[in-house]
N, C-alpha and C. Protein backbone atom coordinates (compact mmCIF):
# COMPACT_ATOMS: atom_id res chain seq x y z
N UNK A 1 103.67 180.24 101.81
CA UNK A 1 104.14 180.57 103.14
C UNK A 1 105.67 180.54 103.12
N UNK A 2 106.18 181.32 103.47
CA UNK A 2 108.10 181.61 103.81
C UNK A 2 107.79 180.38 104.65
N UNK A 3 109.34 180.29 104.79
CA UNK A 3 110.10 179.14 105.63
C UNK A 3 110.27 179.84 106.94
N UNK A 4 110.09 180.84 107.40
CA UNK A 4 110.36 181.45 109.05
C UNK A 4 109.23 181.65 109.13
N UNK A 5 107.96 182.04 108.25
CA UNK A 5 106.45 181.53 108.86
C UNK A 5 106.01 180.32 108.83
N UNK A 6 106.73 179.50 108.54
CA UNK A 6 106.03 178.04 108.55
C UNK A 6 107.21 177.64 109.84
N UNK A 7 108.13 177.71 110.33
CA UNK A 7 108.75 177.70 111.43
C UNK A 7 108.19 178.16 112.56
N UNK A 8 107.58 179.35 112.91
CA UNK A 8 106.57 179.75 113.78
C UNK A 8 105.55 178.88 113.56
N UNK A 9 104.92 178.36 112.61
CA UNK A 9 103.68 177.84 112.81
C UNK A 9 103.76 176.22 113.58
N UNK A 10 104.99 175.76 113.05
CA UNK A 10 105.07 174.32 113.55
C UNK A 10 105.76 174.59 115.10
N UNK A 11 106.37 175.51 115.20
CA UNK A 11 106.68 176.00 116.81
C UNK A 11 105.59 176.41 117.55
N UNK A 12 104.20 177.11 116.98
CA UNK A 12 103.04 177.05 117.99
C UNK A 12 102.79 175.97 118.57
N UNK A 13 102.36 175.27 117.32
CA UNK A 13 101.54 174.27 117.42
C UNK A 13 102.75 172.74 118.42
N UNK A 14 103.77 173.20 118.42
CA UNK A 14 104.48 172.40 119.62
C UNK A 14 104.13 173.10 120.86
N UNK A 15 104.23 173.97 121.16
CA UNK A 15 104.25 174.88 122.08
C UNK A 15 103.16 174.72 123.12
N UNK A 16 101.56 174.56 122.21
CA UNK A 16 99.96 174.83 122.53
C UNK A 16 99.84 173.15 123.01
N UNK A 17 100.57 172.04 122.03
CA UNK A 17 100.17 171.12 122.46
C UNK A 17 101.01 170.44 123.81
N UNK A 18 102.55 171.07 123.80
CA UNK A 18 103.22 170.80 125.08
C UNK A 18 102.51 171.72 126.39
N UNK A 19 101.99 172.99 126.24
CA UNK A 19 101.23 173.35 127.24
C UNK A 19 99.94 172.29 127.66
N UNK A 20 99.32 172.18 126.84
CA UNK A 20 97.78 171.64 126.99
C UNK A 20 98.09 170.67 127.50
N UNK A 21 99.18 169.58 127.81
CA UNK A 21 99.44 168.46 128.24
C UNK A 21 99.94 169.20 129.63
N UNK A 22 100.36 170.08 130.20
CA UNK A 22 100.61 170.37 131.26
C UNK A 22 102.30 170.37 131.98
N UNK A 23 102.99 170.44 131.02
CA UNK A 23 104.54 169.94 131.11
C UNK A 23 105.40 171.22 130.35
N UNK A 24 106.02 171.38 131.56
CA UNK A 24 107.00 172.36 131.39
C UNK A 24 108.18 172.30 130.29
N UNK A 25 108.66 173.61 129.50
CA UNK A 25 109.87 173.22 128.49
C UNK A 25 111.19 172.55 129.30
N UNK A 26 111.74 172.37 130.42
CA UNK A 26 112.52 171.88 130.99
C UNK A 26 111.81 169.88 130.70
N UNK A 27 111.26 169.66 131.70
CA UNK A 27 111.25 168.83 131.40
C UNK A 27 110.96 167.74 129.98
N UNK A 28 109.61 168.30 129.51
CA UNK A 28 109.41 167.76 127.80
C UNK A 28 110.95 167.95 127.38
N UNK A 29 111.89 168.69 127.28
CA UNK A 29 112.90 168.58 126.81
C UNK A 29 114.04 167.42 127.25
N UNK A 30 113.88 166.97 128.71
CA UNK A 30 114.36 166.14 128.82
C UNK A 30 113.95 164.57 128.91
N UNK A 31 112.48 164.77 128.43
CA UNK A 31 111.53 163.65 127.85
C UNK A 31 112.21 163.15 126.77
N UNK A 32 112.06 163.96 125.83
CA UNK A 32 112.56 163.53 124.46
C UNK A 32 114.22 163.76 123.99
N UNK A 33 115.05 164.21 124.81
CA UNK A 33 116.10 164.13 124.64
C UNK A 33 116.38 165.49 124.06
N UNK A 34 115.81 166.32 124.06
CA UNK A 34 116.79 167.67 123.15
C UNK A 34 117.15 168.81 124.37
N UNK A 35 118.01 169.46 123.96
CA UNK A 35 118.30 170.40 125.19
C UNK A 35 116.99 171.60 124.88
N UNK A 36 116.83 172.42 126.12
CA UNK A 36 115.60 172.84 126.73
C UNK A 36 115.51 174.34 126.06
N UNK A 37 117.31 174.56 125.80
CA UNK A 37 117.03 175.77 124.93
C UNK A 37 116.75 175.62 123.49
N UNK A 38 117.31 174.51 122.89
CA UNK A 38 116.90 174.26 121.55
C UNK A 38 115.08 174.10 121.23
N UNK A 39 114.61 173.74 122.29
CA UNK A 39 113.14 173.35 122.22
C UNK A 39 112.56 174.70 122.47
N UNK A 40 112.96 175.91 123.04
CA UNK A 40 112.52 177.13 123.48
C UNK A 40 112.59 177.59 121.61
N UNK A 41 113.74 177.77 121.07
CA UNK A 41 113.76 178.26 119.53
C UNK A 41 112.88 177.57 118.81
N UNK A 42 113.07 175.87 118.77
CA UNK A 42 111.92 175.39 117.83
C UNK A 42 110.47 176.15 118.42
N UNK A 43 109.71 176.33 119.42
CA UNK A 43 108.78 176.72 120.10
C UNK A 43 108.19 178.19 119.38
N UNK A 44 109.32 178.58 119.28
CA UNK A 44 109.29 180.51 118.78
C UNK A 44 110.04 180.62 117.42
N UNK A 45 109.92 179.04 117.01
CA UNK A 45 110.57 179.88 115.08
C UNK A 45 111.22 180.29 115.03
N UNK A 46 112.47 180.02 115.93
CA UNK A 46 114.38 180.50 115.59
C UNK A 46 115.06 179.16 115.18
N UNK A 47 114.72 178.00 115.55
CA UNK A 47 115.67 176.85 114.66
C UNK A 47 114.70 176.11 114.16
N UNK A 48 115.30 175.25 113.11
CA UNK A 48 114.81 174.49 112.25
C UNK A 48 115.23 173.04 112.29
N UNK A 49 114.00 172.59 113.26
CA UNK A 49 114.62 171.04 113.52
C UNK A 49 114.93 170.13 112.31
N UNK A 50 115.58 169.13 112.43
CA UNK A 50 115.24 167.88 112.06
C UNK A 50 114.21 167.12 111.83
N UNK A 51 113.85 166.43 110.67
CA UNK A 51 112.84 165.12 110.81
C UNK A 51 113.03 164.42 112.05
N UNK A 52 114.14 163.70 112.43
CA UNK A 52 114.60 163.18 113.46
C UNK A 52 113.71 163.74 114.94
N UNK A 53 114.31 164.98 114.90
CA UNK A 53 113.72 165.35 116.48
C UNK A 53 112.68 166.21 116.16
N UNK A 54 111.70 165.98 115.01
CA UNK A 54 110.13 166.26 115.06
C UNK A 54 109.69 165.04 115.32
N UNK A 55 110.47 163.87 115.03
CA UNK A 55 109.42 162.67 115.44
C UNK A 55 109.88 162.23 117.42
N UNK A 56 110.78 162.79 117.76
CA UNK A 56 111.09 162.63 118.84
C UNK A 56 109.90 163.43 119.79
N UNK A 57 110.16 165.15 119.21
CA UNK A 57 108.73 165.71 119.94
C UNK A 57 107.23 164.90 119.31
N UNK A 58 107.04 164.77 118.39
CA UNK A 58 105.84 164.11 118.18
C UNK A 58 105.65 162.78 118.88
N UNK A 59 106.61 161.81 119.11
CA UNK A 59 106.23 160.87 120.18
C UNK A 59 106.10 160.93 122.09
N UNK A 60 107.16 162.53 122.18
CA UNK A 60 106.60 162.69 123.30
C UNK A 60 105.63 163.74 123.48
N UNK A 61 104.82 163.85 122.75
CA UNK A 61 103.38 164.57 122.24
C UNK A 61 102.60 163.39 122.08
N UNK A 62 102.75 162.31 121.95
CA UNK A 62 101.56 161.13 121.05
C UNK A 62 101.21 161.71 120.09
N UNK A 63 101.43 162.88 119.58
CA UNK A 63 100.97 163.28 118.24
C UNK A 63 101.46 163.11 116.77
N UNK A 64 100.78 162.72 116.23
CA UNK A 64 101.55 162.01 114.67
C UNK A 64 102.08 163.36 114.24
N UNK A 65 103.75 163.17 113.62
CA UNK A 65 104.43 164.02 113.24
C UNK A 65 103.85 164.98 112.07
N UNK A 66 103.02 164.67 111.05
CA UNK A 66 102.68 165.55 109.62
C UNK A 66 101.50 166.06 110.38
N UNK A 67 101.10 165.53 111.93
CA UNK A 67 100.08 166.77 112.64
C UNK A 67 100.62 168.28 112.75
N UNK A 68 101.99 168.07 113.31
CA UNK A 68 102.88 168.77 113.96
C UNK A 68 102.82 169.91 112.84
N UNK A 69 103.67 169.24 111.69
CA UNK A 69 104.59 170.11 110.65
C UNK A 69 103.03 170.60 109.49
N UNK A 70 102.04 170.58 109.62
CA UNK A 70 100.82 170.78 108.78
C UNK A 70 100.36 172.11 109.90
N UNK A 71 100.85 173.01 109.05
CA UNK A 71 100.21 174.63 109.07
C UNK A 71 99.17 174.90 109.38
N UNK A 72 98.45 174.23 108.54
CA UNK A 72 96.73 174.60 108.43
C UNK A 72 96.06 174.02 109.15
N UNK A 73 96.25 172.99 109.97
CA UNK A 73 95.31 172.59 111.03
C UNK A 73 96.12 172.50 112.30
N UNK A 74 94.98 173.14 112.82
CA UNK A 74 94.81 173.47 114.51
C UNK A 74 94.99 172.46 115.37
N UNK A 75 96.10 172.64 115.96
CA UNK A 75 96.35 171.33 116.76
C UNK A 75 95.74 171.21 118.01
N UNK A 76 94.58 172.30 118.47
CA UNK A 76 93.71 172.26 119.58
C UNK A 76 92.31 171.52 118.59
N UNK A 77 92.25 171.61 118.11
CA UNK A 77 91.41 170.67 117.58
C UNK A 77 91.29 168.83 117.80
């Protein structure tokens, strides 16, 4: 897998699980501290976070971070 398809993939799977919780990119962004446009790019596979602020979205997800960044499984699952 390229590195800008594995960027989209870990940006779905933020995306599906910040929807499914019911919380808008404004706020989740100011949950976890990142600005709202940086979280819109991670979301759609234009930036490339940090370890740092994957574990920031993964704690305001409750979701364990190598859920997040793991391609192959479905985070609606």
């Amino acid at each position: 897998m390229k590195s800008d398809e594995y960027r989209k993939a870990i940006g779905a799977k933020v995306r599906i699980a910040r929807r499914a919780r019911g919380i808008s990119v404004e706020r989740f962004a100011l949950m976890v501290g990142i600005d709202r446009n940086y979280l819109r790019d991670i979301e759609y596979g234009r930036a490339n976070p940090t370890v740092d602020v994957m574990v920031k979205i993964s704690n305001g997800l409750a979701t364990p971070v190598w859920e997040l960044m793991n391609p192959t499984k479905d985070s609606r699952s």
